[in-house]
C-alpha atoms as a PDB file:
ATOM      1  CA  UNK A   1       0.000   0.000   0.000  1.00  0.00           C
ATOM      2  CA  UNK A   2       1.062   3.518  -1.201  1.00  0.00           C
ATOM      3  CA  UNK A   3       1.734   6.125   1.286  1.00  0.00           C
ATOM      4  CA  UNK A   4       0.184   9.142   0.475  1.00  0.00           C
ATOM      5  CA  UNK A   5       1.795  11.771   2.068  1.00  0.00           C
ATOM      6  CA  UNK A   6       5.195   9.956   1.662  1.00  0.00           C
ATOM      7  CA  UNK A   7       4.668   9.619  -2.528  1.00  0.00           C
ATOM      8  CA  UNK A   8       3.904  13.105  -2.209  1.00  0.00           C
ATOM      9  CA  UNK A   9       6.906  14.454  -0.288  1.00  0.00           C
ATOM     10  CA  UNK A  10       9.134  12.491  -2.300  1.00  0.00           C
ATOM     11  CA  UNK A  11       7.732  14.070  -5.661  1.00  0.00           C
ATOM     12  CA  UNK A  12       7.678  17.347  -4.086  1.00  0.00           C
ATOM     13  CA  UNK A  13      11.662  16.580  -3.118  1.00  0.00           C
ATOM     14  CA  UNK A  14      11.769  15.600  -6.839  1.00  0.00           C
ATOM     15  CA  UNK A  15      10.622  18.517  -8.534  1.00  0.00           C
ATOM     16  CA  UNK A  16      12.424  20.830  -6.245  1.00  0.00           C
ATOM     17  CA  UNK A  17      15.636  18.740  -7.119  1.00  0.00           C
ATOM     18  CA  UNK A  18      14.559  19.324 -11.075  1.00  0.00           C
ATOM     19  CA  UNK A  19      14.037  23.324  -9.907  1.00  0.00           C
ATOM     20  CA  UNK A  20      10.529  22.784 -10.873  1.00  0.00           C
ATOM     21  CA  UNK A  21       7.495  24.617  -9.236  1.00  0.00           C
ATOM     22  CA  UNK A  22       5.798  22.558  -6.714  1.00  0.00           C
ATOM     23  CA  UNK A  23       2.186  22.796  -7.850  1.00  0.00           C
ATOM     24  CA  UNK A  24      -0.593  20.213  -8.165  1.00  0.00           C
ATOM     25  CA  UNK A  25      -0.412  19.826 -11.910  1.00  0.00           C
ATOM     26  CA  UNK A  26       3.228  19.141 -11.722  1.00  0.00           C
ATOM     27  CA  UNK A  27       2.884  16.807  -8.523  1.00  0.00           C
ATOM     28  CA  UNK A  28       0.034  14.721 -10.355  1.00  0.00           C
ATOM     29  CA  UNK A  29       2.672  14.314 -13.467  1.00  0.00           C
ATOM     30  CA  UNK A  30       5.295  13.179 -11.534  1.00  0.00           C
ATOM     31  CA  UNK A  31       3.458  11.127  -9.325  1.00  0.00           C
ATOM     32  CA  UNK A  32       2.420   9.836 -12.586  1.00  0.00           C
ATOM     33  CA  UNK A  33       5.714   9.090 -13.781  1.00  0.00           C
ATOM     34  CA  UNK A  34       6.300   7.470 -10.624  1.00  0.00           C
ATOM     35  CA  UNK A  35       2.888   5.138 -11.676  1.00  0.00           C
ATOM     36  CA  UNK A  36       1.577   6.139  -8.301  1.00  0.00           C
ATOM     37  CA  UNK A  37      -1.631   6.879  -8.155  1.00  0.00           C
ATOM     38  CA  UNK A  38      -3.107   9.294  -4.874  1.00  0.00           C
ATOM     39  CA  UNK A  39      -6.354  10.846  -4.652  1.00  0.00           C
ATOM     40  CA  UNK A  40      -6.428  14.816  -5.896  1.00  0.00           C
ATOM     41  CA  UNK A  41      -7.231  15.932  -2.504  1.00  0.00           C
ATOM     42  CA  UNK A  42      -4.040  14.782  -1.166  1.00  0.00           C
ATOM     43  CA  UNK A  43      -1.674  16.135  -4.510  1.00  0.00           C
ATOM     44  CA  UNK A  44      -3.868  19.569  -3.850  1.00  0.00           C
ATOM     45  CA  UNK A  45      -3.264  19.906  -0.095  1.00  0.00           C
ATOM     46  CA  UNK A  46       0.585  19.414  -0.785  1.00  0.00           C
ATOM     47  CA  UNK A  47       0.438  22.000  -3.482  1.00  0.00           C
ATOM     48  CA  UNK A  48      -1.417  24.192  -1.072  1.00  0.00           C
ATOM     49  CA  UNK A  49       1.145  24.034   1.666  1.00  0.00           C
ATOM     50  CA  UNK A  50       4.223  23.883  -0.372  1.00  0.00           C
ATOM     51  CA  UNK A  51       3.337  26.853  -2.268  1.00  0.00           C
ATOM     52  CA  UNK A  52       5.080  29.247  -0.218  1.00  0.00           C
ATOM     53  CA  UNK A  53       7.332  27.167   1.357  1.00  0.00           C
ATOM     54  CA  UNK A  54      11.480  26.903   1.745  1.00  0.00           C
ATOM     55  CA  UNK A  55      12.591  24.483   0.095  1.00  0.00           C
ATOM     56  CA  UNK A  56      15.851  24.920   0.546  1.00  0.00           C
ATOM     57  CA  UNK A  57      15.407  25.501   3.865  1.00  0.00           C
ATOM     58  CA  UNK A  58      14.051  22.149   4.593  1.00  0.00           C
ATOM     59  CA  UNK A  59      16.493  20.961   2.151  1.00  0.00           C
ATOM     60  CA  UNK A  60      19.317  22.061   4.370  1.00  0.00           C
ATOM     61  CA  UNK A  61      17.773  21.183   7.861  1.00  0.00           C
ATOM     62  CA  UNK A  62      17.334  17.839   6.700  1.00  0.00           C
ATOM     63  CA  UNK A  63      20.794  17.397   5.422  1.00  0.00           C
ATOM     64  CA  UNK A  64      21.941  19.427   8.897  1.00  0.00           C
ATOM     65  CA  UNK A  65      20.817  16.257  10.933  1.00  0.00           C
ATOM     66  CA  UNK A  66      22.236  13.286   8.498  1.00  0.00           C
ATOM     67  CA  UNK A  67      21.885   9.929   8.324  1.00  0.00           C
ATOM     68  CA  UNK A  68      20.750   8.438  11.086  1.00  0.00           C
ATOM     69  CA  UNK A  69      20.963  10.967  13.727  1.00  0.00           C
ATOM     70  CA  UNK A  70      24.217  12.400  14.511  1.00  0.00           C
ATOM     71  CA  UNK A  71      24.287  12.814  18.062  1.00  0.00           C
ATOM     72  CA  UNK A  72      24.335  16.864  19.460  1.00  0.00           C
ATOM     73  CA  UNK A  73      27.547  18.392  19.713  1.00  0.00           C
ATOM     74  CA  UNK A  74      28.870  19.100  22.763  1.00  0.00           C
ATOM     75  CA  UNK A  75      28.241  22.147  24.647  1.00  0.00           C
ATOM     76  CA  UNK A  76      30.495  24.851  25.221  1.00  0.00           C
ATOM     77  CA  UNK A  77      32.408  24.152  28.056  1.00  0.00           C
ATOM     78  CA  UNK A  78      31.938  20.300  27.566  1.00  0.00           C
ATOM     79  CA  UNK A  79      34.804  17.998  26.947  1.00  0.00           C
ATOM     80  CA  UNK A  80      34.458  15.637  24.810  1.00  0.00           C
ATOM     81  CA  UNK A  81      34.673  12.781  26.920  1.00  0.00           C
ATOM     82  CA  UNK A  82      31.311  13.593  28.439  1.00  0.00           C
ATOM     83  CA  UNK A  83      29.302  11.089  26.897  1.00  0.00           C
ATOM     84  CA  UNK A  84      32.135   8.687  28.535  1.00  0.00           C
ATOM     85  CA  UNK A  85      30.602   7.888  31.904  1.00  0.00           C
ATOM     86  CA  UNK A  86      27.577   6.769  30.604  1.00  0.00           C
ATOM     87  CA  UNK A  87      28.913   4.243  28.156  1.00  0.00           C
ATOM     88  CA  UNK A  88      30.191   2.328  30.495  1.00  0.00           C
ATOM     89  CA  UNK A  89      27.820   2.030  32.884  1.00  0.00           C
ATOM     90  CA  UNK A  90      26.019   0.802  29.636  1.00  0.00           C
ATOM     91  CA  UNK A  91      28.701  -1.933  29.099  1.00  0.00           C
ATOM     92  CA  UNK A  92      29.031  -3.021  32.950  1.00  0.00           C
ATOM     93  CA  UNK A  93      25.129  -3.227  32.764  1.00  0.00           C
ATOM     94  CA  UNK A  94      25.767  -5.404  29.587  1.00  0.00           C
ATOM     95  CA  UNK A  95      28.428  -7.852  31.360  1.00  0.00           C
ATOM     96  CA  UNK A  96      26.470  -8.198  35.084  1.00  0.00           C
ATOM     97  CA  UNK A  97      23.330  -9.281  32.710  1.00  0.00           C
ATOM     98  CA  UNK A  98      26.038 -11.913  30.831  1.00  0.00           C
ATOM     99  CA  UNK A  99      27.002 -13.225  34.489  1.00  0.00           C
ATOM    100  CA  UNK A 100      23.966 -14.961  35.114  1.00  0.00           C
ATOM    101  CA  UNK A 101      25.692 -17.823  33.187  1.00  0.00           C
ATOM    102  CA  UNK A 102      27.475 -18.298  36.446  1.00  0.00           C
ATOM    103  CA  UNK A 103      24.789 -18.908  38.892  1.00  0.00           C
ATOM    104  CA  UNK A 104      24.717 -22.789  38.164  1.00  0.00           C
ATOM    105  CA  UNK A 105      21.753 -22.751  36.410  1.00  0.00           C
ATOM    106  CA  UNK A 106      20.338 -22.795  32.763  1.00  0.00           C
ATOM    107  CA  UNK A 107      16.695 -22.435  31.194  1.00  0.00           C
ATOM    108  CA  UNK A 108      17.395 -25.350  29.082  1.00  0.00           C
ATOM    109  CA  UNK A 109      18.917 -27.838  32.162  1.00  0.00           C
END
């Protein structure tokens, strides 16, 4: 099943890639080129609120957080080995629940 709002953004991403105008005629062709079909209401109401929107803008936020997240940058002030502590509490969190092996005892005994 077709995501609406996702085949939209994605053609919308498209034409503002091609330096097209985002507008509901061009949306419906390349959503047609994409042989995805989504109702009018949908193509219009992106047209609608892309009209006067920043592209670029958006563009560049998006790009600003990259794949997958980067985590925030530290802080003024901060040294970089802030984020330190808490790793390895993670990892002795990760051993003590590994040491259960010792106990004598196994779900499978």
């Amino acid at each position: 099943m077709v995501d609406f709002g996702e085949a939209c953004s994605l053609a919308a991403l498209s034409l503002h890639d091609a330096e097209k105008e985002i507008t509901a005629s061009n949306l419906k062709a390349t959503l047609s080129a994409f042989k995805v079909t989504v109702p009018a209401y949908v193509i219009d109401t992106f047209a609608n609120t892309l009209a006067n929107a920043d592209m670029n803008a958006f563009v560049k936020s998006l790009s600003a957080v990259g794949a997958g997240g980067a985590a925030a940058p530290a802080a003024a002030g901060e040294s970089k080995d802030a984020g330190a502590p808490v790793a390895k509490e993670a990892a002795k969190e990760e051993s003590d629940e590994e040491s259960d092996e010792d106990i004598g005892m196994s779900l499978f005994d």
